[in-house]
Protein backbone atom coordinates (compact mmCIF):
# COMPACT_ATOMS: atom_id res chain seq x y z
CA UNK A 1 65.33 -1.23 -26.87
CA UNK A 2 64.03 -1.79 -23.40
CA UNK A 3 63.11 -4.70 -21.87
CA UNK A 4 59.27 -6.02 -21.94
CA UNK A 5 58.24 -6.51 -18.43
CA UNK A 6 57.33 -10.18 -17.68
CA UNK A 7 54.21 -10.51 -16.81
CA UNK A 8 52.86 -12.52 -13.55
CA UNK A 9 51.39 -15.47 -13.41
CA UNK A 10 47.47 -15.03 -12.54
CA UNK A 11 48.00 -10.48 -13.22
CA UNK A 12 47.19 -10.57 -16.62
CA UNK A 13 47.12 -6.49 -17.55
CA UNK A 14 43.70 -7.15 -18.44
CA UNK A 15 41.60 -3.68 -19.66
CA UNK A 16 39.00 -3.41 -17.30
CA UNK A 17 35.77 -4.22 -18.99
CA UNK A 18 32.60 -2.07 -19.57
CA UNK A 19 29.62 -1.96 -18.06
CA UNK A 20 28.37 -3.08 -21.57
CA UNK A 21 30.44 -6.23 -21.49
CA UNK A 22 29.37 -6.83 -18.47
CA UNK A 23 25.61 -6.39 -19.13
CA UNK A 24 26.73 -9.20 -22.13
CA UNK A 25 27.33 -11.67 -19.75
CA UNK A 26 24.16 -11.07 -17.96
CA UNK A 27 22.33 -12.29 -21.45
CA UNK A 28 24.92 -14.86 -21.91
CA UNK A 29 24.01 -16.03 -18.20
CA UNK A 30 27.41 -15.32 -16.82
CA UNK A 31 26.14 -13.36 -13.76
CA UNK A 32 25.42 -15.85 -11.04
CA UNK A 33 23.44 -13.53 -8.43
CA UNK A 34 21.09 -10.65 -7.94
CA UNK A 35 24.33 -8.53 -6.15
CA UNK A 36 26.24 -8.84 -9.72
CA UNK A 37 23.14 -7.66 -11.77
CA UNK A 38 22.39 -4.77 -9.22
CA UNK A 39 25.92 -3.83 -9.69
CA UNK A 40 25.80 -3.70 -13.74
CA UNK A 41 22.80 -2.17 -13.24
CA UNK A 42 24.03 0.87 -11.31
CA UNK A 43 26.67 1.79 -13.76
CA UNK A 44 23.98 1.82 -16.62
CA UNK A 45 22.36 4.63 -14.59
CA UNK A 46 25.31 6.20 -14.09
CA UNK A 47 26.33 6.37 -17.84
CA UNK A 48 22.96 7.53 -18.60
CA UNK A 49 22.49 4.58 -20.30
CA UNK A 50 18.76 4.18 -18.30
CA UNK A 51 17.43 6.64 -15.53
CA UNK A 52 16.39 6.60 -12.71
CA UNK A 53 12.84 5.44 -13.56
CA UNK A 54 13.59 2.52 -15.28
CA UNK A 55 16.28 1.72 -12.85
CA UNK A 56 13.92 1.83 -10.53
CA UNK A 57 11.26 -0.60 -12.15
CA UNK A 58 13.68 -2.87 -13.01
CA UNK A 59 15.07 -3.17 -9.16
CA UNK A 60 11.22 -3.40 -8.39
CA UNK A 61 10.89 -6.49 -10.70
CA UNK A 62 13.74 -8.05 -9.03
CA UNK A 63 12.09 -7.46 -5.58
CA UNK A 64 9.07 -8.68 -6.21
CA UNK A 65 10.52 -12.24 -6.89
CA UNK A 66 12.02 -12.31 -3.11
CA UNK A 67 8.94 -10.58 -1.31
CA UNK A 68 5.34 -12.19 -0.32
CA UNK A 69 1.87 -11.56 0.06
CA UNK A 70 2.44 -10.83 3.72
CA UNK A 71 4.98 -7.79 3.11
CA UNK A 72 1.99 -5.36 1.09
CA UNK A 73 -1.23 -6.81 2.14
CA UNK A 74 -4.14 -4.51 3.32
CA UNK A 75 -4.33 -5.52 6.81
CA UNK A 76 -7.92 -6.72 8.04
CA UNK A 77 -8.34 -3.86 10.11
CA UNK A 78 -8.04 -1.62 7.01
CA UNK A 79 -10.51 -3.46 4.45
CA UNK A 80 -13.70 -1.99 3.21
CA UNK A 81 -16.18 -4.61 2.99
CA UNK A 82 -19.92 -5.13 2.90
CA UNK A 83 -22.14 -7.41 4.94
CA UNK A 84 -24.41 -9.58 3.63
CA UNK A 85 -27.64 -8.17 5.33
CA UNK A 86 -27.09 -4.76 4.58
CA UNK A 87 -29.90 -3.03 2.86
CA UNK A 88 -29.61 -2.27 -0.95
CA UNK A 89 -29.39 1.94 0.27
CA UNK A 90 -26.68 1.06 2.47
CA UNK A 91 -24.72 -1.45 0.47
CA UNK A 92 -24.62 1.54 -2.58
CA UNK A 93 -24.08 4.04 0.03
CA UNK A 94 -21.16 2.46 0.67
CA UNK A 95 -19.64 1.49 -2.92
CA UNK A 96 -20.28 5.16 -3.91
CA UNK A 97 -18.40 6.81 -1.18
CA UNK A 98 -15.45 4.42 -1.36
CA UNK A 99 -15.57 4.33 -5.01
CA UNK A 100 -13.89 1.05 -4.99
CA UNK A 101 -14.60 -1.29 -7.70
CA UNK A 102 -14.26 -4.75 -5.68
CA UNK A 103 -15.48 -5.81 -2.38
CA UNK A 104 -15.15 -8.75 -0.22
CA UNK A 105 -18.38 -9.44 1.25
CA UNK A 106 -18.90 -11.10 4.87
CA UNK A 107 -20.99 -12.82 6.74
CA UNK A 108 -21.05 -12.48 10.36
CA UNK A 109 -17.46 -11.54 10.41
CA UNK A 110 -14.49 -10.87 8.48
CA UNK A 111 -13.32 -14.43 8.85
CA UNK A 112 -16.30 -14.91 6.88
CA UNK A 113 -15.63 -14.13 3.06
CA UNK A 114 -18.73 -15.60 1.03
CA UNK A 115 -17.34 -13.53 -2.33
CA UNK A 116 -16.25 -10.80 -4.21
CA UNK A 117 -19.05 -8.05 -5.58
CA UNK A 118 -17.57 -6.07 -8.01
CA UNK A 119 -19.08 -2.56 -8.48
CA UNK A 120 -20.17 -2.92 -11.99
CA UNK A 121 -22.01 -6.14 -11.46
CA UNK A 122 -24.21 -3.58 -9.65
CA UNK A 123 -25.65 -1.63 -12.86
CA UNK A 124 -27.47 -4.32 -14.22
CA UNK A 125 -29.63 -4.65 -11.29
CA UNK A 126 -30.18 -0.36 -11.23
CA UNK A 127 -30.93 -0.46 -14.83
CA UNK A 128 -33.34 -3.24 -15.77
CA UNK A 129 -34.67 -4.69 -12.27
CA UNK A 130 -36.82 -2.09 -11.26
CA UNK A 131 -38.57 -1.84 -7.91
CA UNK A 132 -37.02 -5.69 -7.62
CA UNK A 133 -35.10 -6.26 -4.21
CA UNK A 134 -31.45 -7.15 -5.03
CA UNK A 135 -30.15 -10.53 -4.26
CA UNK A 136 -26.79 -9.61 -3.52
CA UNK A 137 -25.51 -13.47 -3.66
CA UNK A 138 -26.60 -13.93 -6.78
CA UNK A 139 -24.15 -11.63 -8.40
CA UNK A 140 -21.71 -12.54 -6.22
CA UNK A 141 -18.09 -13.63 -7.72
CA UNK A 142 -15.94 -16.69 -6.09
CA UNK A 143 -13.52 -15.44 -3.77
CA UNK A 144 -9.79 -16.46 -4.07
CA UNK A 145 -8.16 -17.24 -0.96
CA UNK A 146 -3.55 -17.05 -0.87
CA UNK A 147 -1.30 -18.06 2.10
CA UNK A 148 0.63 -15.11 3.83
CA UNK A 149 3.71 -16.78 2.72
CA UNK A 150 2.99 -16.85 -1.60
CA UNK A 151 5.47 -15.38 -3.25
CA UNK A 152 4.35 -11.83 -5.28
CA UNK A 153 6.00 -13.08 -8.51
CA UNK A 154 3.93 -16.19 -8.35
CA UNK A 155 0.91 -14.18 -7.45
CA UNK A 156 1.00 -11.82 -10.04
CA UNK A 157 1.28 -14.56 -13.06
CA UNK A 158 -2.04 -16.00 -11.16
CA UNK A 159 -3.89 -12.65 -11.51
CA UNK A 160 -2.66 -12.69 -15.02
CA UNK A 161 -3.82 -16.18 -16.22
CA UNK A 162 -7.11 -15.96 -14.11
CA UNK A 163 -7.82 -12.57 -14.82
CA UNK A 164 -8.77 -11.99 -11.34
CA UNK A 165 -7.62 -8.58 -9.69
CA UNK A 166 -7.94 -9.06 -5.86
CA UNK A 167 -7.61 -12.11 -3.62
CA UNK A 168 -7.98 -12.82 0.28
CA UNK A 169 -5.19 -13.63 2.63
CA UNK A 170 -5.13 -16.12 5.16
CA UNK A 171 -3.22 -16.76 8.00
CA UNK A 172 -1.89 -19.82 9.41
CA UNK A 173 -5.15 -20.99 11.47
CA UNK A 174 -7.34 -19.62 8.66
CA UNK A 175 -8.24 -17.00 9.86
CA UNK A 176 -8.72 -13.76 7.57
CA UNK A 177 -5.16 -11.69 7.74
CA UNK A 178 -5.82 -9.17 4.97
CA UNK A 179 -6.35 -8.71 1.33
CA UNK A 180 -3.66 -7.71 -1.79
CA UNK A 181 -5.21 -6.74 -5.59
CA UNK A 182 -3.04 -6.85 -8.62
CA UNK A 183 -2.68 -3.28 -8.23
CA UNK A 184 -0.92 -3.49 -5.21
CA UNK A 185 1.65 -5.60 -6.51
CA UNK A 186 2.01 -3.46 -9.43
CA UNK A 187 3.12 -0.87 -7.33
CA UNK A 188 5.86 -2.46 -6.07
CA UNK A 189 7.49 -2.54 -9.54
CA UNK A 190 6.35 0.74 -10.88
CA UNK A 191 6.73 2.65 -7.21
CA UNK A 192 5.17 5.51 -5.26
CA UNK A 193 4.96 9.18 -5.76
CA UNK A 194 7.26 10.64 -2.51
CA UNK A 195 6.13 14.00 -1.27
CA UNK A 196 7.64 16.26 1.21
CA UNK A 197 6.05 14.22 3.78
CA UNK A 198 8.07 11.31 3.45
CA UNK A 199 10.48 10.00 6.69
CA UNK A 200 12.84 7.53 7.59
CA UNK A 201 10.64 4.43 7.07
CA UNK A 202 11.92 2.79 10.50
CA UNK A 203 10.17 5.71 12.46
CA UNK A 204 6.26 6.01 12.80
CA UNK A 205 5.97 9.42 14.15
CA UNK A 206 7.83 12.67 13.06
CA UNK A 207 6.96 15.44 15.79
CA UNK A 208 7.43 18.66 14.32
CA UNK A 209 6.62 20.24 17.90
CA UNK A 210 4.33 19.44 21.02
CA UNK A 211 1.10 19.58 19.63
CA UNK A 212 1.75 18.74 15.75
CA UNK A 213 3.09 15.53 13.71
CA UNK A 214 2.97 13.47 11.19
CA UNK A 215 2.13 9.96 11.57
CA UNK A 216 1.87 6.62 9.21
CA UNK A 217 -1.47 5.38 9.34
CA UNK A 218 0.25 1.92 10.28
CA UNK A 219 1.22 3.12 13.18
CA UNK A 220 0.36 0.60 16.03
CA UNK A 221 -2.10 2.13 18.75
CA UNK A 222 -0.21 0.79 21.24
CA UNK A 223 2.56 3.41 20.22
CA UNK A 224 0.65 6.59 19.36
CA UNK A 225 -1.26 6.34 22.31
CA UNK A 226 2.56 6.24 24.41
CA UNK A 227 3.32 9.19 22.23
CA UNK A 228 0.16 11.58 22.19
CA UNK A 229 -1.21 10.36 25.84
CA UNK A 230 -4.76 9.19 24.55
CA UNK A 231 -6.36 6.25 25.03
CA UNK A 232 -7.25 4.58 22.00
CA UNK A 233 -8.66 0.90 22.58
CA UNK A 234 -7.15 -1.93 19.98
CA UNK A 235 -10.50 -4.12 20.10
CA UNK A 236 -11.38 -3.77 16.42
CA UNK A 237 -8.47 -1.83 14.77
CA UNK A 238 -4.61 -2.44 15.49
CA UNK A 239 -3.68 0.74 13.83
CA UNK A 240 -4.47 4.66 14.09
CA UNK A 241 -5.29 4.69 10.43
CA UNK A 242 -8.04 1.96 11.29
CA UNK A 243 -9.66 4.36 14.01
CA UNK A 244 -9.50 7.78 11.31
CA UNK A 245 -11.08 5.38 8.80
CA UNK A 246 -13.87 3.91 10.90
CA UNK A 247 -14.38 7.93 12.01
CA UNK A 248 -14.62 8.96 8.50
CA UNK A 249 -16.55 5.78 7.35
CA UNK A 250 -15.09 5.67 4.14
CA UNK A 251 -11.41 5.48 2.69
CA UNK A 252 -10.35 9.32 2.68
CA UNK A 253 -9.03 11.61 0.04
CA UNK A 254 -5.73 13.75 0.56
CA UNK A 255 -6.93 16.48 2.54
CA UNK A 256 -9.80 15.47 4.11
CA UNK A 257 -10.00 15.73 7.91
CA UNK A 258 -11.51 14.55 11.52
CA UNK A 259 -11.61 15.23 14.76
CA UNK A 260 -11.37 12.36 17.50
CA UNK A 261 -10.80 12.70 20.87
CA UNK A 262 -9.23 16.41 20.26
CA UNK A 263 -6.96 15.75 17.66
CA UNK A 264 -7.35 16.84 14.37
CA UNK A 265 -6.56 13.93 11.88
CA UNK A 266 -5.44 15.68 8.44
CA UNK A 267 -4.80 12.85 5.48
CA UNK A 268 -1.97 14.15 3.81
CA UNK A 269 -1.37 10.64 1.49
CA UNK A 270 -3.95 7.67 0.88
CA UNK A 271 -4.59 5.61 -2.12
CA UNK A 272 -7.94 4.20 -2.82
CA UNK A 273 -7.66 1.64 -0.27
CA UNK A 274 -5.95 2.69 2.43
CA UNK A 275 -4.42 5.63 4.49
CA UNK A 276 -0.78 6.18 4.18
CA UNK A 277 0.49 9.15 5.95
CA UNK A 278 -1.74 11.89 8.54
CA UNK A 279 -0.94 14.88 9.89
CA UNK A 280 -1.87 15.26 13.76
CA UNK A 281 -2.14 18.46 15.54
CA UNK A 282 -4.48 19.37 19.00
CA UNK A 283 -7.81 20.37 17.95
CA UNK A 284 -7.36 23.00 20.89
CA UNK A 285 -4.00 24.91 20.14
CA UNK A 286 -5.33 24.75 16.76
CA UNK A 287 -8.44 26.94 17.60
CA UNK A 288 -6.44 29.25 19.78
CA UNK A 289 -4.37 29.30 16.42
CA UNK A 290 -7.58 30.20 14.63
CA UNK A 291 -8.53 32.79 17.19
CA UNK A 292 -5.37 35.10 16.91
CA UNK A 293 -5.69 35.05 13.29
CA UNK A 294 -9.10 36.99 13.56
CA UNK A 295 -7.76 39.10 16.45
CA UNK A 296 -5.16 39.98 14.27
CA UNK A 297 -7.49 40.30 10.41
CA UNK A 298 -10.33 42.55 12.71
CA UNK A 299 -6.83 44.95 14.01
């Protein structure tokens, strides 16, 4: 009969436990940190337990409680908005084309939010009033004004309780920094759609050769002009997407196009307020490009 091996103090031959044990002491509030969680988390996936989707929405839940308003805001430069004294053509010219459903509206400047119009306040007035010149304060909504610094979790349980879907960010002096809707943080729980476009998110600019590249829209100008030798002035818009958008006038579709200053601006990703990713290429190798190819069709 052989000998039972003593056993050390503090080794107990303990059978390692489960991911399922473990994701018990979660619920029984065993787990003191996010790290621990994470960890349980990424064995579930493993055992096909969840997939990747949900693994990723849950990890998107737990972000949003550690990020703010300032990490996804719309920066100024980017927001659609309508002036005050625009005339009733131009005002719907504008909420057609952007096909928006909310708009801050200004006064003499962007630091000057008087409220919120929200597209279908608009039909009323088209329907019923006639030849009658719209008043465009009276259907005005209140605009909500956050700090930079409020926390997305905290934001989102506002929306929820107020039932109010986009809100205006403000900066330390109180000045006008940006704006965020609910959808916005939505997306950081449910995710975007990656497409063979996507890059290492540290780098702005992904040259594919000389004369062609694709760019993020936040791209500073200060950095695509060092890169593609043009001259782009910063006055109004910090980044290229803010130039392509102020070309285009509206907030493009993917595939629509422009040409500024010889380059051709392709939108390869944008959502429906904002560009996201462009494709850049010289407007003149691009029609020696187009030239060979009828050389070569008419052969």
């Amino acid at each position: 009969m052989s000998e039972e091996q003593p056993v050390k103090p503090g080794k107990e031959n303990k059978p390692q436990r489960s991911w399922i044990e473990r994701l018990g002491q979660v619920l029984q509030g065993e787990l003191k940190d996010r790290e621990q969680l994470t960890i349980v988390l990424n064995e579930a996936q493993k055992n096909n337990v969840i997939d990747h989707e949900a693994f990723s929405m849950i990890d998107g839940v737990l972000q949003v409680t550690e990020m703010q308003v300032r990490d996804i805001m719309l920066p100024r430069s980017q927001m659609i908005v309508l002036e005050m004294d625009l005339s009733e053509e131009e005002l719907l010219d504008t909420v057609v084309v952007s096909a928006h459903s909310r708009f801050p509206v200004i006064g003499e400047s962007k630091d000057e939010v008087v409220g919120i119009l929200l597209a279908k306040d608009l039909l009323p007035h088209l329907i019923n009033n006639g030849d009658k010149k719209l008043n465009v304060r009276e259907i005005l909504r209140p605009a909500v004004f956050i700090p930079e610094s409020k926390r997305l979790n905290v934001l989102l349980n506002e929306f929820r309780s107020t039932r109010n879907h986009i809100a205006i960010v403000v900066d330390e002096y109180g000045g006008v920094a940006g704006m965020v809707t609910i959808e916005d943080v939505l997306e950081q729980i449910v995710g975007e759609i990656e497409d063979e476009h996507d890059f290492d998110e540290d780098t702005y600019i992904f040259e594919h050769n000389k004369d062609h590249a694709t760019v993020k829209a936040i791209t500073p100008l200060d950095d695509f002009n060092e890169h593609f030798k043009t001259k782009f002035k910063d006055d109004e818009f910090d980044t290229i997407g803010g130039i392509v958008m102020q070309a285009l006038g509206h907030v493009p579709k993917r595939g629509e196009s422009v040409v500024i200053n010889d380059l051709e601006f392709k939108i390869l990703r944008s959502s429906n307020r904002r560009i996201n990713l462009l494709e850049v290429s010289s407007k003149v190798v691009q029609a020696e490009r187009e030239v060979r190819e009828s050389a070569d069709a008419g052969d």
